[in-house]
Protein backbone atom coordinates (compact mmCIF):
# COMPACT_ATOMS: atom_id res chain seq x y z
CA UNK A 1 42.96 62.38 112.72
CA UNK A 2 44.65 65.79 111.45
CA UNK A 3 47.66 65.70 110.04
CA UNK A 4 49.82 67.12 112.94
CA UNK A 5 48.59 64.68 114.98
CA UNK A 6 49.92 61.41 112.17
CA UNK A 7 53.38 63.88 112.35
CA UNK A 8 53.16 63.91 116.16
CA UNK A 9 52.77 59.89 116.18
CA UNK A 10 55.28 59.48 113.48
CA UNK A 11 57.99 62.07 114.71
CA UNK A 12 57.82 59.55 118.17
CA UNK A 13 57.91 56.45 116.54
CA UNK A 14 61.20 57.62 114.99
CA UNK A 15 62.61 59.11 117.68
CA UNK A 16 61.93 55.49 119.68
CA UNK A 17 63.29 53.44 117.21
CA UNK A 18 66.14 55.82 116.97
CA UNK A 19 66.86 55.54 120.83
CA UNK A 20 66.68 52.06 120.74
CA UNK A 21 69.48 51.40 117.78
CA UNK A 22 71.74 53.79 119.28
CA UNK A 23 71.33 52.40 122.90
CA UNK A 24 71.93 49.10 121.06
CA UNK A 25 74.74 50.38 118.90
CA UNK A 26 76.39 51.56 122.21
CA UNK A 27 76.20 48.20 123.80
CA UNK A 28 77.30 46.68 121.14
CA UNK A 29 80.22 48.94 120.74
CA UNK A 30 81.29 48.34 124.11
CA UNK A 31 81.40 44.08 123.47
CA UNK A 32 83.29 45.12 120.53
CA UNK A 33 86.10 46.68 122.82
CA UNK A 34 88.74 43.94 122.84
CA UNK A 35 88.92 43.86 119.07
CA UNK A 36 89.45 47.96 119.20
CA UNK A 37 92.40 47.63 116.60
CA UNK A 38 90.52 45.36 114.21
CA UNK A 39 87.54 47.87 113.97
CA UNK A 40 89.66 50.92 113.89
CA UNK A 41 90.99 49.38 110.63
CA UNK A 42 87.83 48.37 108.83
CA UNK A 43 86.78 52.12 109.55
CA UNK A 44 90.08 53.13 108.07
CA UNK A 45 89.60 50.86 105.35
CA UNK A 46 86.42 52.05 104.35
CA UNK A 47 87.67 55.10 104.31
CA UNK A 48 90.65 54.66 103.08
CA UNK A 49 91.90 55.84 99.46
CA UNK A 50 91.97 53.94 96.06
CA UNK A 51 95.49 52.59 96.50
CA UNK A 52 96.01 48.54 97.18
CA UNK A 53 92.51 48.10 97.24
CA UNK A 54 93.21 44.53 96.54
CA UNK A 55 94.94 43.46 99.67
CA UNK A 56 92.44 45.66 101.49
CA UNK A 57 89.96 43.90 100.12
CA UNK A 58 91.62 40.70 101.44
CA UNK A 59 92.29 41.39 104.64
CA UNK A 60 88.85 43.04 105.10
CA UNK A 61 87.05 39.64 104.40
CA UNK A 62 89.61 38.57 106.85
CA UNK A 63 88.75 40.58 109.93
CA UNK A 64 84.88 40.55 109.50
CA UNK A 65 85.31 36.92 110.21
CA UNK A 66 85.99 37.73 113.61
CA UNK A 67 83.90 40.50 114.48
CA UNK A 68 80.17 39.76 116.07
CA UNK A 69 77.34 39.56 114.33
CA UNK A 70 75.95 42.96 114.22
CA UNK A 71 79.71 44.53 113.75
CA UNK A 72 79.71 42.11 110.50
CA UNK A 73 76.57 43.32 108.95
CA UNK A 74 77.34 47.19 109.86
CA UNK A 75 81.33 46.99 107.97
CA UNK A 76 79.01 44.69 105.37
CA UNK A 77 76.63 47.27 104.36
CA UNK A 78 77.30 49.77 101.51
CA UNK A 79 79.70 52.53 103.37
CA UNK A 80 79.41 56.62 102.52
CA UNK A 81 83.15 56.69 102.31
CA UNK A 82 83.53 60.49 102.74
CA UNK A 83 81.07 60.18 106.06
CA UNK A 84 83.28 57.47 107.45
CA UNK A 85 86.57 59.59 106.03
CA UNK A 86 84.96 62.31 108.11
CA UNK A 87 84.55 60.76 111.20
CA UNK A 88 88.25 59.90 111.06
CA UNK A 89 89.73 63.64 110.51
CA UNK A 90 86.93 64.82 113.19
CA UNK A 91 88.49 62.13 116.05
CA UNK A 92 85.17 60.80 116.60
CA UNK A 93 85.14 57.28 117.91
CA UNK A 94 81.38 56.18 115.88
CA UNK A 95 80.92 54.00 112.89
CA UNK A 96 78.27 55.74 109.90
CA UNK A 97 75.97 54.01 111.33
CA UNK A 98 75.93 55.30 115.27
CA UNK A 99 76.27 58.35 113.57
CA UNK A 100 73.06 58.66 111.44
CA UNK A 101 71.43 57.06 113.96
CA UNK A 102 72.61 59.87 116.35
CA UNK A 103 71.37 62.30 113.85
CA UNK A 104 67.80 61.05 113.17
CA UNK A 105 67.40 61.13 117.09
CA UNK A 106 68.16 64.82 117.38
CA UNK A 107 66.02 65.31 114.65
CA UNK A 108 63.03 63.64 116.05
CA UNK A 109 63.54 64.88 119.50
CA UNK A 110 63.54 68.48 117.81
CA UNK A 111 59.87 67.75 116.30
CA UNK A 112 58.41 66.24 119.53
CA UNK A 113 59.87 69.30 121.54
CA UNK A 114 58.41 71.90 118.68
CA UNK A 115 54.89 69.98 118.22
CA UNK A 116 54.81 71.54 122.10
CA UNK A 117 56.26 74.46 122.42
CA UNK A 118 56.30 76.14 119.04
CA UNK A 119 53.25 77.47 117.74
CA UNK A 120 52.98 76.21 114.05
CA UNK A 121 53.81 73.12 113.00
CA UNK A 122 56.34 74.29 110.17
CA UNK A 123 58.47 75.69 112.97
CA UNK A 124 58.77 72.39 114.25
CA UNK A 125 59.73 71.16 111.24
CA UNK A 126 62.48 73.27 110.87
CA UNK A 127 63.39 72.88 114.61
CA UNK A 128 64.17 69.07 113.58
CA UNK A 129 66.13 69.57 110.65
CA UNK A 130 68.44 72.15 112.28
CA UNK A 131 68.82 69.61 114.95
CA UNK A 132 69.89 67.03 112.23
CA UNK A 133 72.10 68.90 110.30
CA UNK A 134 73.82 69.64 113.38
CA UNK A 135 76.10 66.75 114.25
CA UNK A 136 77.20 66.84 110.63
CA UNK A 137 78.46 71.06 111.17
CA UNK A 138 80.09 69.43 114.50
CA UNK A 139 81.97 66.87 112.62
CA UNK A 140 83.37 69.59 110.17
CA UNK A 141 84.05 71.95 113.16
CA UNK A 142 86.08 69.19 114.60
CA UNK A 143 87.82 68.26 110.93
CA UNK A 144 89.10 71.54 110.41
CA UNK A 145 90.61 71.90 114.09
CA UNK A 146 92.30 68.51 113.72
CA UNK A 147 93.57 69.62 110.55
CA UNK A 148 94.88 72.68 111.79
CA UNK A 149 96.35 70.62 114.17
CA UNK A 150 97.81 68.01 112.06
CA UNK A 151 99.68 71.00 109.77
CA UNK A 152 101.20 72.45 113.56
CA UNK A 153 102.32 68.84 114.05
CA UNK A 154 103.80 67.85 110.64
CA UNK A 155 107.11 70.24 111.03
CA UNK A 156 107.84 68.14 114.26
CA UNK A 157 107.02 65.17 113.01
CA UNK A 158 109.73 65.74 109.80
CA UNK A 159 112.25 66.92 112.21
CA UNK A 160 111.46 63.79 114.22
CA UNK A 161 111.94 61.74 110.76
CA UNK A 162 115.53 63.41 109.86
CA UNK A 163 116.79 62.47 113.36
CA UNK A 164 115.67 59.16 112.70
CA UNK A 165 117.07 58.53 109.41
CA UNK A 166 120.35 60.61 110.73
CA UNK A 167 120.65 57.78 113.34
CA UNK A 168 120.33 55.05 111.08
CA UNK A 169 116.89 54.17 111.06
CA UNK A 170 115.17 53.32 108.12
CA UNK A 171 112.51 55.42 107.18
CA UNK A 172 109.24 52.93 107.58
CA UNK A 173 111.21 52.85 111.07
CA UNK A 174 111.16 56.58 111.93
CA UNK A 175 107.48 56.70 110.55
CA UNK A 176 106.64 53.82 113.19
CA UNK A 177 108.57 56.89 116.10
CA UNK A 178 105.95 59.66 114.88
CA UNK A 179 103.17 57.28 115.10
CA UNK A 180 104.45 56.20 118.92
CA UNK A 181 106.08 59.39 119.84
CA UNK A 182 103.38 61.90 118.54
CA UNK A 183 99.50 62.85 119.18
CA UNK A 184 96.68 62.57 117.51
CA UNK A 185 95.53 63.02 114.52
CA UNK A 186 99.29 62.96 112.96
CA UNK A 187 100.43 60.00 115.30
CA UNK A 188 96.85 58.37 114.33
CA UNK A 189 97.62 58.89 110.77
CA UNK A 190 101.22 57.41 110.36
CA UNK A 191 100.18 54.52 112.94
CA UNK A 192 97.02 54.18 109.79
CA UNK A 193 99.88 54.35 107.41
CA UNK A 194 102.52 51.46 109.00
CA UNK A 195 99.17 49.25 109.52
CA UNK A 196 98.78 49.46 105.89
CA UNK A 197 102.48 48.71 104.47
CA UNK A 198 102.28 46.06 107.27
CA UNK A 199 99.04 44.36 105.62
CA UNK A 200 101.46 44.22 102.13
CA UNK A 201 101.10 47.71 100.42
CA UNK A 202 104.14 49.50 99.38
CA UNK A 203 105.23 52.58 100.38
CA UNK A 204 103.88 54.20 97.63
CA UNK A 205 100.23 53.33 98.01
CA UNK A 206 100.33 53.96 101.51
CA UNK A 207 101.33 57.34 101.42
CA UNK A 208 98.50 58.08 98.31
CA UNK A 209 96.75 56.69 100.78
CA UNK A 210 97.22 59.01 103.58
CA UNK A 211 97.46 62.06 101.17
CA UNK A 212 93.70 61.23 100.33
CA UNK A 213 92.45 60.73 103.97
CA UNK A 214 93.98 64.22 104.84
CA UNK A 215 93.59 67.06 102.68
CA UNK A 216 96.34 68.58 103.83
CA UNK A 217 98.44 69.92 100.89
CA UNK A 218 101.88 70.32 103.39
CA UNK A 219 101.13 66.76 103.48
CA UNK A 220 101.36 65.44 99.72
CA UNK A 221 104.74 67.79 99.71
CA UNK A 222 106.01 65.21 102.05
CA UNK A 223 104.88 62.19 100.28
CA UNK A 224 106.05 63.72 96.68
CA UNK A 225 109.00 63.85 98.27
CA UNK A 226 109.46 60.67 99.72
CA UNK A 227 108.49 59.00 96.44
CA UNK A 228 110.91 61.11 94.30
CA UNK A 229 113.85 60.35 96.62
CA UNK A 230 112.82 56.42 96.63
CA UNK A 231 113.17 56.81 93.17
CA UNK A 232 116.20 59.22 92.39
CA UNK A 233 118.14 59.16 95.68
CA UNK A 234 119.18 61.74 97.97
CA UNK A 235 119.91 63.06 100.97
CA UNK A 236 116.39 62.56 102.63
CA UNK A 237 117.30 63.95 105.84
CA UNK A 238 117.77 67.32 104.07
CA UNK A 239 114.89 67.66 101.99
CA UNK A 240 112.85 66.61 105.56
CA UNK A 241 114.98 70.06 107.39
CA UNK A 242 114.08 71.81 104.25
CA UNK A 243 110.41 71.12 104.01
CA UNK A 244 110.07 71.63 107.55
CA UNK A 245 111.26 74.98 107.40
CA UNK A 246 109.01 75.69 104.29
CA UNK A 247 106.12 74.43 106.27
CA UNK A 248 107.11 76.58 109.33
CA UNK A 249 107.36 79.76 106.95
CA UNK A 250 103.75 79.24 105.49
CA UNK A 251 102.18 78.62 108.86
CA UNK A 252 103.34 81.87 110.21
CA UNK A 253 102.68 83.84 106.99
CA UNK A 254 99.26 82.10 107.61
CA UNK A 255 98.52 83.80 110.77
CA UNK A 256 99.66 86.75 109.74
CA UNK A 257 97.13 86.98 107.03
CA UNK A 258 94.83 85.14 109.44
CA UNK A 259 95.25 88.15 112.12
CA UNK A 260 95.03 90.62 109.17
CA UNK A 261 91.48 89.55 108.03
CA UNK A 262 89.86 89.03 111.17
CA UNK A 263 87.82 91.68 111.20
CA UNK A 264 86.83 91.06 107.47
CA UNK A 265 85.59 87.73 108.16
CA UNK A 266 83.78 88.68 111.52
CA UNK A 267 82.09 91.63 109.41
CA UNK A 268 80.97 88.47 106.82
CA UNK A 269 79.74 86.78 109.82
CA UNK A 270 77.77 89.20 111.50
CA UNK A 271 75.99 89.99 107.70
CA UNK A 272 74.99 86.50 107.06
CA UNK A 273 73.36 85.35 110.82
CA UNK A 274 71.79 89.43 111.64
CA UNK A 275 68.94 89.03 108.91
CA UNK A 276 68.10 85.68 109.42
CA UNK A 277 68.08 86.02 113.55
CA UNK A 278 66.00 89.22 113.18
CA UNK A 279 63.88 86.93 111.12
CA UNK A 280 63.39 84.18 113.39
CA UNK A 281 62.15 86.92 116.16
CA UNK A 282 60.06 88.92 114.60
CA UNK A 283 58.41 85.64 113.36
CA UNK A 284 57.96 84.37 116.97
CA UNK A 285 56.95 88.12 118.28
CA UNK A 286 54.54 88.89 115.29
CA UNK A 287 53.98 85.99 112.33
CA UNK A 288 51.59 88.17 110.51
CA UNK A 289 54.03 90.86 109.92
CA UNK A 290 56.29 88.80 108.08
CA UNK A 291 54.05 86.59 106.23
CA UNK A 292 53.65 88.67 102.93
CA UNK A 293 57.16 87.43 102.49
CA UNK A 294 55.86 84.49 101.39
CA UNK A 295 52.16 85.24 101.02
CA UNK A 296 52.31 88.40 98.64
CA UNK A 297 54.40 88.33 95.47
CA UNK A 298 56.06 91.44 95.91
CA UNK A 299 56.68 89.58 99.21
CA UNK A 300 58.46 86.91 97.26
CA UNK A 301 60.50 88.83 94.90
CA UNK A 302 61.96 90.53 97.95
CA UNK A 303 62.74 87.36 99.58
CA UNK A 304 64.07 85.97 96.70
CA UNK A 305 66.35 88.54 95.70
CA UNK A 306 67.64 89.09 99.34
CA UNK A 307 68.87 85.90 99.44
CA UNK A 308 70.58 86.19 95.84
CA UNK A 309 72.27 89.17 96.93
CA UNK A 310 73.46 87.96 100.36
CA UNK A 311 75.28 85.01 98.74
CA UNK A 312 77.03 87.28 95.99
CA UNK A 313 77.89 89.39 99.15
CA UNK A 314 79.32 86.30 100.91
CA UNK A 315 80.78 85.59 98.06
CA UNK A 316 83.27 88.62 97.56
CA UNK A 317 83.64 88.71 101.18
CA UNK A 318 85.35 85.35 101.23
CA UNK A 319 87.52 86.05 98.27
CA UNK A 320 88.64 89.53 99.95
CA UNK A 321 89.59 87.86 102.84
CA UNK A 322 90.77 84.75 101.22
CA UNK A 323 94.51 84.99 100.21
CA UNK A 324 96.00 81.81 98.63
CA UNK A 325 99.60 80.59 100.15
């Protein structure tokens, strides 16, 4: 047997065995339904931060007693924390697990497809891993919308807070409101955040907490704040109305400078994917044209150095564009 046949046979027996878990993995997340809350917090858990770890801990042991079986095993195994953090910010509803599994199937499907209709193997290949890579460029699509989100929701969420505490409610109280009151991700995140102080960590913790699940840096203003006045006093109402107007002013000056660079970055954009789509085309339309690229090693050089100036050009490109606020 060649070898693209043993790829062939290989790429399917993945692809298979890939279908099968996640069919299985679906299933199983279905059964898992009724205990929705209990998994949403082991997910949160091990994504959590590196605050109150402890009682985490504790009251992770806890819950795996009740989940199934194969729930038990998954929150059991060694957990890419950033992956699950990830999946969190993105508002995807899949363990790490679904997720690779997802990943490997695209990937597989991609070489079974390409074995057919491409005309080299290598193309194939690369058919797969683009396929693969591409549920992971989703999830950071999805991140950065939800965090552009969450930063449009945080000023109504702090004026939601000040009325709160104006009214007499205590602040755990009025963080329990945005949670109830407000969308996701924000409402997600503060419900996240009362789940933890309500499993025993303080305040504190659960807001470093938070701070580290969303890289938001509007966000760690609000928990600086909330720590400082715990520990100093003052009027907490007011420094919400304050940083909610700061937060208002750099969101606007942000899409003013947004609006500004547009065509900038589309310019970037259009440098980076024109050479490597003319590429792709005039490697399907003529292959032998192209291959002293990689053949010759004059080829080489060029290829080499194209790429080494494209990134510096990417490079200044984002930092004219990019203006810090």
């Amino acid at each position: 047997m060649d070898l693209e046949f043993i790829l062939i046979l290989g790429t399917v027996f993945i692809f298979t065995a890939s279908l099968v878990g996640l069919i299985y993995l679906i299933w199983t997340e279905s059964k898992f339904a009724e205990k929705r809350t209990v998994k949403k917090r082991l997910l949160h858990i091990s994504a959590g931060g590196s605050h109150g770890k402890e009682v985490l801990s504790k009251y992770k042991e806890k819950a795996l007693k009740e989940a199934g079986f194969f729930q038990k095993m998954l929150f059991s195994l060694p957990r890419v924390k950033e992956l699950d953090r990830l999946l969190i910010n993105a508002g995807v509803p899949l363990n790490t697990s679904a997720f690779v599994l997802i990943c490997f199937t695209l990937g597989a499907s991609g070489m079974i497809l390409g074995s057919f209709l491409l005309p080299q193997i290598t193309l194939a290949i690369a058919l797969g891993v683009i396929l693969f890579i591409l549920p992971f460029l989703f999830l950071r699509i999805m991140e950065s919308r939800n965090m552009a989100r969450f930063e449009e929701q945080l000023p109504e969420a702090l004026d939601l807070l000040a009325r709160a505490v104006r009214s007499g409610h205590a602040l755990s109280s009025g963080m329990e409101m945005v949670s109830e009151e407000m969308g996701p991700p924000i409402g997600r995140e503060f419900e996240t955040t009362i789940d933890e102080m309500n499993m025993g960590l303080s305040l504190k913790e659960a807001l470093d907490n938070m701070t580290e699940r969303v890289p938001s840096q509007d966000l760690r203003f609000f928990a600086v704040s909330v720590i400082i006045q715990k520990e100093t006093g003052g009027n907490i109402a007011e420094i919400f109305d304050n940083l909610s107007r700061l937060i208002r002013e750099r969101l606007q000056f942000r899409r003013q400078v947004k609006a500004l660079t547009a065509e900038g970055r589309l310019s970037g954009l259009v440098l980076v994917v024109l050479p490597f789509l003319v590429f792709f085309i005039i490697y399907i339309t003529n292959t032998e044209y192209v291959r002293l690229l990689w053949t010759d090693p004059v080829g080489i050089y060029m290829s080499v150095g194209a790429m080494i100036m494209m990134v510096i050009g990417m490079f200044f490109i984002k930092r004219i564009v990019s203006i810090e606020i």
